[in-house]
C-alpha atoms as a PDB file:
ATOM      1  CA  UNK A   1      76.707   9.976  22.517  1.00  0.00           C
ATOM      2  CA  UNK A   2      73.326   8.982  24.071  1.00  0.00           C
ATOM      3  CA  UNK A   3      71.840  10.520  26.776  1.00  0.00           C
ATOM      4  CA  UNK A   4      73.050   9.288  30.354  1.00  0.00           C
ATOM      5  CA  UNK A   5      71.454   8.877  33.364  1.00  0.00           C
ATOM      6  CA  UNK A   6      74.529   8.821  34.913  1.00  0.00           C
ATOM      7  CA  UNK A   7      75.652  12.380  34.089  1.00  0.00           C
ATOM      8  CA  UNK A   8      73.227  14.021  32.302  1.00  0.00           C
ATOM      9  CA  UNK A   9      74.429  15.123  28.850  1.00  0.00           C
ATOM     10  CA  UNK A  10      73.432  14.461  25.242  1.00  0.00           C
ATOM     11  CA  UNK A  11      74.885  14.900  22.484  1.00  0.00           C
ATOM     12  CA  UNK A  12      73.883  17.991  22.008  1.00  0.00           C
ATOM     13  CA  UNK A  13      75.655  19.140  24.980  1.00  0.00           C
ATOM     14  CA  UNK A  14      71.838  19.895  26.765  1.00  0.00           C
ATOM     15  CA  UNK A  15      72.105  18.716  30.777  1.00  0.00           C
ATOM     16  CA  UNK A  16      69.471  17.214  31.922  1.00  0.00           C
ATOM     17  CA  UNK A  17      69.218  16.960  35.832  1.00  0.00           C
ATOM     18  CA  UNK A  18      67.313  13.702  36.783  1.00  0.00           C
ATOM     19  CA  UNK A  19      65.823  14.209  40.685  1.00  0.00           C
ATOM     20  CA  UNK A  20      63.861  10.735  41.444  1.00  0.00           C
ATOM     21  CA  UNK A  21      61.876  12.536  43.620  1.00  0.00           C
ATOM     22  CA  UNK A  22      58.130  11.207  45.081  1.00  0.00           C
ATOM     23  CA  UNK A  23      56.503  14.295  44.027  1.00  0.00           C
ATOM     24  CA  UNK A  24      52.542  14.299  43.524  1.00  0.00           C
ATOM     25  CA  UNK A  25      50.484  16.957  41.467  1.00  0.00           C
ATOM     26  CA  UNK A  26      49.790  19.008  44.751  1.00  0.00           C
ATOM     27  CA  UNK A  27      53.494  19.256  45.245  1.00  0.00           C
ATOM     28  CA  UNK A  28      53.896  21.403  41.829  1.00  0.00           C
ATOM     29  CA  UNK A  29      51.923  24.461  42.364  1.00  0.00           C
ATOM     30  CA  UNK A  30      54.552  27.195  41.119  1.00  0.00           C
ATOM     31  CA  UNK A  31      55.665  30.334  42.593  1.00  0.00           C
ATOM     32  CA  UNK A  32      54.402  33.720  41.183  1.00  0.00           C
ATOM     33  CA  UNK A  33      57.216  34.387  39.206  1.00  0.00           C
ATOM     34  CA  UNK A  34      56.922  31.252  37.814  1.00  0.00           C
ATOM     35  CA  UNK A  35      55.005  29.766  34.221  1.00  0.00           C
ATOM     36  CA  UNK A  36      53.793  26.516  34.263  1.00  0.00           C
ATOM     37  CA  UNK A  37      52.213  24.616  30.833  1.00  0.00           C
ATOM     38  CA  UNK A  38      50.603  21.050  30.729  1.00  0.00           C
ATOM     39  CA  UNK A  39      50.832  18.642  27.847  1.00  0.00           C
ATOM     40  CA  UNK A  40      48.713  15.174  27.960  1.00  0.00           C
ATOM     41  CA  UNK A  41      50.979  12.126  26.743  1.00  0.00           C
ATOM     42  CA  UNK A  42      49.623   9.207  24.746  1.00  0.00           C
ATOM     43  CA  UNK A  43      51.017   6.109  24.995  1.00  0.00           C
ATOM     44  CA  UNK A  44      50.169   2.527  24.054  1.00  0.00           C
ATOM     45  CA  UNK A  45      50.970  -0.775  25.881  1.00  0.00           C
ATOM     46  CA  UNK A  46      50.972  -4.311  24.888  1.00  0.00           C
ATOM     47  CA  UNK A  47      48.289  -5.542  27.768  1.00  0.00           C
ATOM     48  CA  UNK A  48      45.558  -4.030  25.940  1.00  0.00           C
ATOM     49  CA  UNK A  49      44.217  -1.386  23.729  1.00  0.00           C
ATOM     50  CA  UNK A  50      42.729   1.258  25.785  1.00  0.00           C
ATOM     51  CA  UNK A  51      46.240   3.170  25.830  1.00  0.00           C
ATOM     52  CA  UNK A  52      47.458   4.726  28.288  1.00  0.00           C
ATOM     53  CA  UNK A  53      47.093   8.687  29.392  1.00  0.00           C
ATOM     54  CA  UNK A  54      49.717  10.492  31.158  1.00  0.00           C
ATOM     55  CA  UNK A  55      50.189  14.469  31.700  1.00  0.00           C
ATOM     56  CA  UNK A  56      53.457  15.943  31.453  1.00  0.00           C
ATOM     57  CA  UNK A  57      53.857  19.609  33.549  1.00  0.00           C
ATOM     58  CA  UNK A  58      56.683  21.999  32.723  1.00  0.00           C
ATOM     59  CA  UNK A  59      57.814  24.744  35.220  1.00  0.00           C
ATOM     60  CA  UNK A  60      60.161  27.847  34.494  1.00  0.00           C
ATOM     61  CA  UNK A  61      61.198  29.163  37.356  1.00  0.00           C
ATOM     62  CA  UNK A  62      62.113  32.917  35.571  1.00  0.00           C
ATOM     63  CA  UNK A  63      65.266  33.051  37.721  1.00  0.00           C
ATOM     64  CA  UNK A  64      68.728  34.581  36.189  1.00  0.00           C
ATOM     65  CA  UNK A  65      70.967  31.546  36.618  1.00  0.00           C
ATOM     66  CA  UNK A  66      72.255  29.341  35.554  1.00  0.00           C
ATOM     67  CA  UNK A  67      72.382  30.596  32.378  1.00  0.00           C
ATOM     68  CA  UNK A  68      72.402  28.898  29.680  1.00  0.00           C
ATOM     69  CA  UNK A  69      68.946  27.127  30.634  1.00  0.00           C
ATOM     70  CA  UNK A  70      69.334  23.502  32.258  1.00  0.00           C
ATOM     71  CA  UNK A  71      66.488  21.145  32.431  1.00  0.00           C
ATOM     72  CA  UNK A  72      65.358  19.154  35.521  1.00  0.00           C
ATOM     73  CA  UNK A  73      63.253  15.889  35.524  1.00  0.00           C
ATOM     74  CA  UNK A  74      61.771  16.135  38.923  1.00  0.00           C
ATOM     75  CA  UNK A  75      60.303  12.291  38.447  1.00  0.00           C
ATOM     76  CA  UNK A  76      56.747  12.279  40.193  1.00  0.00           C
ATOM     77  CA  UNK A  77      55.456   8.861  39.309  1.00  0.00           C
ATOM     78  CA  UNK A  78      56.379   8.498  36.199  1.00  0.00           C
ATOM     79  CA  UNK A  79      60.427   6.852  35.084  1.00  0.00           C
ATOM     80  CA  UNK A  80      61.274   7.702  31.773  1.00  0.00           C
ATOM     81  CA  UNK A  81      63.941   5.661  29.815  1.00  0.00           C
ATOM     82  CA  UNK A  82      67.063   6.354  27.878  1.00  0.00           C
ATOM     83  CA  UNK A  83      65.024   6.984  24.499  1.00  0.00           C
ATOM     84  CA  UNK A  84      62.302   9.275  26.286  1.00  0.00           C
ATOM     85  CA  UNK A  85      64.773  11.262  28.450  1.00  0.00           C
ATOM     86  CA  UNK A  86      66.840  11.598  24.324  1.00  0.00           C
ATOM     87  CA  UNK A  87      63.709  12.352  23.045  1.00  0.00           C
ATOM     88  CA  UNK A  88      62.843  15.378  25.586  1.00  0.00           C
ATOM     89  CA  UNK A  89      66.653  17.004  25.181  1.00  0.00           C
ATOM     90  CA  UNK A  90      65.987  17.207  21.028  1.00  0.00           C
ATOM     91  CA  UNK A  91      62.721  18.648  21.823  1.00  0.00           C
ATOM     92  CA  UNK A  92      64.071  21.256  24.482  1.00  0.00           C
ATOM     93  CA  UNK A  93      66.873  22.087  22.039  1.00  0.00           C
ATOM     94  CA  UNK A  94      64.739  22.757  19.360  1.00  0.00           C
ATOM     95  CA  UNK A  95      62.354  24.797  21.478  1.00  0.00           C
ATOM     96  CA  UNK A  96      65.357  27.020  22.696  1.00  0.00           C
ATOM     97  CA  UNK A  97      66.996  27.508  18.955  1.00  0.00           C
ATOM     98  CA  UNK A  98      63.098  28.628  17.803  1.00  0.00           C
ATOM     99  CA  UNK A  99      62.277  31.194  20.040  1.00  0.00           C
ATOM    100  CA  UNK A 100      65.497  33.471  20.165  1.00  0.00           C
ATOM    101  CA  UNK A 101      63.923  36.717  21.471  1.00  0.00           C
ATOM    102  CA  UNK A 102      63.270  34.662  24.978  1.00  0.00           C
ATOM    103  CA  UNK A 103      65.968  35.086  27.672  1.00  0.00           C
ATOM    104  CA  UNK A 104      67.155  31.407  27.935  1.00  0.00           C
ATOM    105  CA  UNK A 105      68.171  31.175  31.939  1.00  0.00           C
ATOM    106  CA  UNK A 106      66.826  29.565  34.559  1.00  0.00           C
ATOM    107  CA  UNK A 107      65.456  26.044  34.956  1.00  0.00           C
ATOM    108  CA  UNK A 108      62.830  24.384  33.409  1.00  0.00           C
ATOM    109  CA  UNK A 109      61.702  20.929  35.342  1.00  0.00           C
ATOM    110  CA  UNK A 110      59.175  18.540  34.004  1.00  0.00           C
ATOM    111  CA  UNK A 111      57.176  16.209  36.186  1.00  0.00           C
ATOM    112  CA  UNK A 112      55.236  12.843  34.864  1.00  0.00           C
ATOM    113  CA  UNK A 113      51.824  12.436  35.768  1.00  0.00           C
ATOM    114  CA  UNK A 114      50.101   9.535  35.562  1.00  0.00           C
ATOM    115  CA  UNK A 115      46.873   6.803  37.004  1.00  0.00           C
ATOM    116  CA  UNK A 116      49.484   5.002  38.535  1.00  0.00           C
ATOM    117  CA  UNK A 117      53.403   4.215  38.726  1.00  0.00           C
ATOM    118  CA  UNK A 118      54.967   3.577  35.625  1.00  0.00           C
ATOM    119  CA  UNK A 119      57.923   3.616  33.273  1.00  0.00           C
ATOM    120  CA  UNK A 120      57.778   4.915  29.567  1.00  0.00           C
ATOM    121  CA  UNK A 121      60.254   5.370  27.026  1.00  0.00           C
ATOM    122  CA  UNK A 122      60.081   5.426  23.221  1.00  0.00           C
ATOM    123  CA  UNK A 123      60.601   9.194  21.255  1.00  0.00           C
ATOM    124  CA  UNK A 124      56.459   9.153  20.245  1.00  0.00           C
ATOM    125  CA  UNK A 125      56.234  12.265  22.945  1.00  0.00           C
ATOM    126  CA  UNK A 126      58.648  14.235  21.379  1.00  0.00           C
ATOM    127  CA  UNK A 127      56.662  16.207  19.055  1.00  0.00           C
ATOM    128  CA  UNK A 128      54.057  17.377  21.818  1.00  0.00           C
ATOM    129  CA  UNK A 129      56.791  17.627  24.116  1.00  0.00           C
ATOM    130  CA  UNK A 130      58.541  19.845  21.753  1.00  0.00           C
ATOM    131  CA  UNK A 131      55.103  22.282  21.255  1.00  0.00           C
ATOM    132  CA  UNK A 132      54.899  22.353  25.497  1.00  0.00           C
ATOM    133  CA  UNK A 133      58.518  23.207  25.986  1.00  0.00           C
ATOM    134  CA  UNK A 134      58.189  26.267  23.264  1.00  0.00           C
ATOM    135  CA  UNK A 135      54.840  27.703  25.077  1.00  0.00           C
ATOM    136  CA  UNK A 136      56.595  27.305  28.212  1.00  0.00           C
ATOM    137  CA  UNK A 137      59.114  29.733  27.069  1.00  0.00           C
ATOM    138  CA  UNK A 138      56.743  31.744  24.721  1.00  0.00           C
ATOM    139  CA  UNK A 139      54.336  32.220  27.484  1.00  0.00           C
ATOM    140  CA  UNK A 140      51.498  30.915  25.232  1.00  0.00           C
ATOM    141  CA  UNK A 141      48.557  28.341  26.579  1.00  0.00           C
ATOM    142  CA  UNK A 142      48.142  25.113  25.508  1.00  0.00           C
ATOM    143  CA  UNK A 143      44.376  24.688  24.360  1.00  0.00           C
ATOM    144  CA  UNK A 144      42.282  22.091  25.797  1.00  0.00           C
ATOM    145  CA  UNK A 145      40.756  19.125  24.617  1.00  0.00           C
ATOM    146  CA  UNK A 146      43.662  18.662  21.685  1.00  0.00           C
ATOM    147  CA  UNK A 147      46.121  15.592  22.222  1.00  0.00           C
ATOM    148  CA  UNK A 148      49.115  14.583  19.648  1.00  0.00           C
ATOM    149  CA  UNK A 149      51.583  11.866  19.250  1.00  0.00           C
ATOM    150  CA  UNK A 150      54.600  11.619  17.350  1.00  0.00           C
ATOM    151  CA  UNK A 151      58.276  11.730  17.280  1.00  0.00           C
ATOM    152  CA  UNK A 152      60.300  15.213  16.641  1.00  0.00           C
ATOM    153  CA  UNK A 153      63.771  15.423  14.428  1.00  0.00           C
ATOM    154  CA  UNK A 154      65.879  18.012  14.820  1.00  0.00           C
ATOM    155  CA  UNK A 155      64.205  19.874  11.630  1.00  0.00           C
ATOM    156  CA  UNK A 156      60.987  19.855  13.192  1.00  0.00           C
ATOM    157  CA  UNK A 157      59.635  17.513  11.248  1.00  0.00           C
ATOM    158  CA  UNK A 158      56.574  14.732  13.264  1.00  0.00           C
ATOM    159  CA  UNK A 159      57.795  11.584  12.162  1.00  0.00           C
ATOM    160  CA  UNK A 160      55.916   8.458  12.300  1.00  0.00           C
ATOM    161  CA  UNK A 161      54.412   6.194  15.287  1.00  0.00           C
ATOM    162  CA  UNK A 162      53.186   3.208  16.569  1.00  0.00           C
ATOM    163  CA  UNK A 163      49.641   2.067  18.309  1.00  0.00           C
ATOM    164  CA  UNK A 164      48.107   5.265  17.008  1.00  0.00           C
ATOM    165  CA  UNK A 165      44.497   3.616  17.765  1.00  0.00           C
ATOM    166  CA  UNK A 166      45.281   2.892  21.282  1.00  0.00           C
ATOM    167  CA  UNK A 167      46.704   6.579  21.745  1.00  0.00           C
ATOM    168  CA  UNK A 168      43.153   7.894  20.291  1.00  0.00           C
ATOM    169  CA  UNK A 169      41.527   5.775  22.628  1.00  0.00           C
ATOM    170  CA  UNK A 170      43.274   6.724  25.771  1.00  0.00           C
ATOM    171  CA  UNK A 171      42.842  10.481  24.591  1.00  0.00           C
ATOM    172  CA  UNK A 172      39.418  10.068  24.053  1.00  0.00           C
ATOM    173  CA  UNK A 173      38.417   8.493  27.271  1.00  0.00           C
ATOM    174  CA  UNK A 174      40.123  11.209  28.818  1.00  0.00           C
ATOM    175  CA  UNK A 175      38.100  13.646  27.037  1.00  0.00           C
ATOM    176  CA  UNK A 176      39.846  15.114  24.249  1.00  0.00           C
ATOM    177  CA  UNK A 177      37.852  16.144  20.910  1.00  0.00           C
ATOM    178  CA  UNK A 178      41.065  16.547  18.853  1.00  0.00           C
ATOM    179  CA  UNK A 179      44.119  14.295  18.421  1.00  0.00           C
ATOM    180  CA  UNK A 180      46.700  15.015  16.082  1.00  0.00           C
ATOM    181  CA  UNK A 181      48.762  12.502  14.537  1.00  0.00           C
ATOM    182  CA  UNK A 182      51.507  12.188  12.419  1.00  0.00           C
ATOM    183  CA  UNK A 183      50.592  12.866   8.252  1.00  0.00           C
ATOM    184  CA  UNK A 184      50.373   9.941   6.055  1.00  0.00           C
ATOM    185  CA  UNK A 185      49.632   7.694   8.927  1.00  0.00           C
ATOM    186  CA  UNK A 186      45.774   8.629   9.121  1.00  0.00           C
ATOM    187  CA  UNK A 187      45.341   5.422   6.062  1.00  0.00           C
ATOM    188  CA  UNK A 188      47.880   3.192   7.230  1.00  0.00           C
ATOM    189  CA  UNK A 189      46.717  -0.299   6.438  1.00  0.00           C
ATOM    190  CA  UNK A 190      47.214  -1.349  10.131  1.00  0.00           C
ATOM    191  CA  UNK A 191      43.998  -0.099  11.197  1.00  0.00           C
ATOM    192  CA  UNK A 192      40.873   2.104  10.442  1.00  0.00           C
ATOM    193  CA  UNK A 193      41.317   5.858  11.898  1.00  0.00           C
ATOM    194  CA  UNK A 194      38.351   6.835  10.556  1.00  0.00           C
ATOM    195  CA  UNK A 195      35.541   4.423  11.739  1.00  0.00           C
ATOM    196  CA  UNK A 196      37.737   4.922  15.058  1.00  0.00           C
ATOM    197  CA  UNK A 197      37.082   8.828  15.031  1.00  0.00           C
ATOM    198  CA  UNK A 198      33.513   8.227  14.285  1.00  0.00           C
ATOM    199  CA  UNK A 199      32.851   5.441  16.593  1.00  0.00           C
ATOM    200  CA  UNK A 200      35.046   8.047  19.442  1.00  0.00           C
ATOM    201  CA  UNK A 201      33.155  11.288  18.320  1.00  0.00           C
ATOM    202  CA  UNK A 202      36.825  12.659  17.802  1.00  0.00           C
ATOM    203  CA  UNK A 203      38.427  14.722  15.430  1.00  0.00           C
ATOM    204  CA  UNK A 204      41.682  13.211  14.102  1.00  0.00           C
ATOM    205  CA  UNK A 205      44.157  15.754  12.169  1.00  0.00           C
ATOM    206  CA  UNK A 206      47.396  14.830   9.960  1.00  0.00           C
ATOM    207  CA  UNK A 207      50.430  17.599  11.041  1.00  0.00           C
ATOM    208  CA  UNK A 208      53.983  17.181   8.971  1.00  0.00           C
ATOM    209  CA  UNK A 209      55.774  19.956  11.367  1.00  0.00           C
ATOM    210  CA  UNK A 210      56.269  21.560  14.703  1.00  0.00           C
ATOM    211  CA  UNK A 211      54.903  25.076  13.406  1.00  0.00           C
ATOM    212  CA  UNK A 212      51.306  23.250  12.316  1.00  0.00           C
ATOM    213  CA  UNK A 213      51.018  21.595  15.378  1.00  0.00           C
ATOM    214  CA  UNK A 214      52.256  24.807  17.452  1.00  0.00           C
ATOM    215  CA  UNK A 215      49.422  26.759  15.694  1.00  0.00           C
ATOM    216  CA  UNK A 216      46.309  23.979  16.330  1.00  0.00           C
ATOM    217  CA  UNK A 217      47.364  23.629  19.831  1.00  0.00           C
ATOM    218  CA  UNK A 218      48.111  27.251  21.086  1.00  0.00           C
ATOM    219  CA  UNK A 219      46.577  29.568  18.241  1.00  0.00           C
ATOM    220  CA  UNK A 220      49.817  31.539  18.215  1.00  0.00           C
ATOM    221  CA  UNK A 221      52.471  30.775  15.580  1.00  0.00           C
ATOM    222  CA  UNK A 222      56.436  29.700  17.033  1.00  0.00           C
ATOM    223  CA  UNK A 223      58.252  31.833  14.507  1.00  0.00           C
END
């Protein structure tokens, strides 16, 4: 059954805890034991075409329990929806079944970042989300200046999206050389990714899995 707000499981059997909480970014500085990775979301909206730019931070607080893992959505100003919050268990899951020499306890919260107060859903974050939550628990860095969108199955494989210009855009005006997208959709007849990228002075790369994206944003490999 779908993911509900109401009590937290997915089908899957993954809890989610969701604390509406008012944090801001000053409020998630983590403890020493702690790692911490950020991810930049892309989004696009139907005002306009600029897209919209959120960050996404993940904390793992290292402790022993509970065990098995449970993640938190601590809320900051950013309210996901049913499809987002579905989205985020598949990619947690498939972070935790890929990286079986980790100790899986403890909790892992995620906090949404963004210009202003908003609500997202839609699974076109899962494939990034799905590269932060494994270097969370890997321990590796997330490089700067590379952005991706697309959606995650449980197979790993980055399925398909919409507003892919706006999301280059919004990842460009925040300063990002490299955006990944999903492969086959740099010549979709939709739109022009190319004069885009040149016009942006970005790079824009096709990935088909979770393992090619893992290596071009951390430089280490998941498996």
């Amino acid at each position: 059954m779908p993911l509900s707000a109401a009590h937290g499981i997915t089908s899957t059997g993954l809890r989610i805890v969701l604390l509406w909480t008012s944090l801001l970014l000053a409020d998630f500085r983590p403890a020493a034991a702690e790692s911490v990775v950020e991810i930049p979301v892309l989004a696009a909206i139907q005002a306009n075409d600029r897209g919209v730019f959120e960050i996404l931070l993940l904390r793992w607080d290292h402790l022993p329990s509970p065990s098995p893992m449970v993640l938190q959505w601590q809320g900051g100003n950013v309210r996901p929806g049913q499809s987002n919050l579905s989205s985020m268990a598949l990619a947690f899951q498939y972070a935790l079944d890929h990286t079986p020499q980790v100790d899986h306890a403890g909790t892992v919260s995620a906090i949404g970042i963004a210009y202003a107060s908003t609500g997202t859903d839609g699974p076109s974050a899962g494939a990034v989300m799905t590269v932060g939550f494994a270097a969370l628990l890997k321990g590796d860095r997330i490089q700067r200046g590379i952005a991706m969108t697309g959606t995650i199955t449980k197979d790993g494989i980055i399925g398909p999206v919409g507003g892919i210009p706006d999301k280059i855009r919004a990842a460009a005006r925040e300063g990002y050389r490299t955006i990944l997208i999903p492969e086959g959709q740099r010549y979709d007849p939709r739109w022009n990714i190319n004069r885009l990228a040149w016009d942006l002075n970005v790079e824009v790369k096709e990935v088909s899995t979770i393992e090619e994206a893992y290596h071009l944003m951390t430089g280490s490999t998941l498996d």
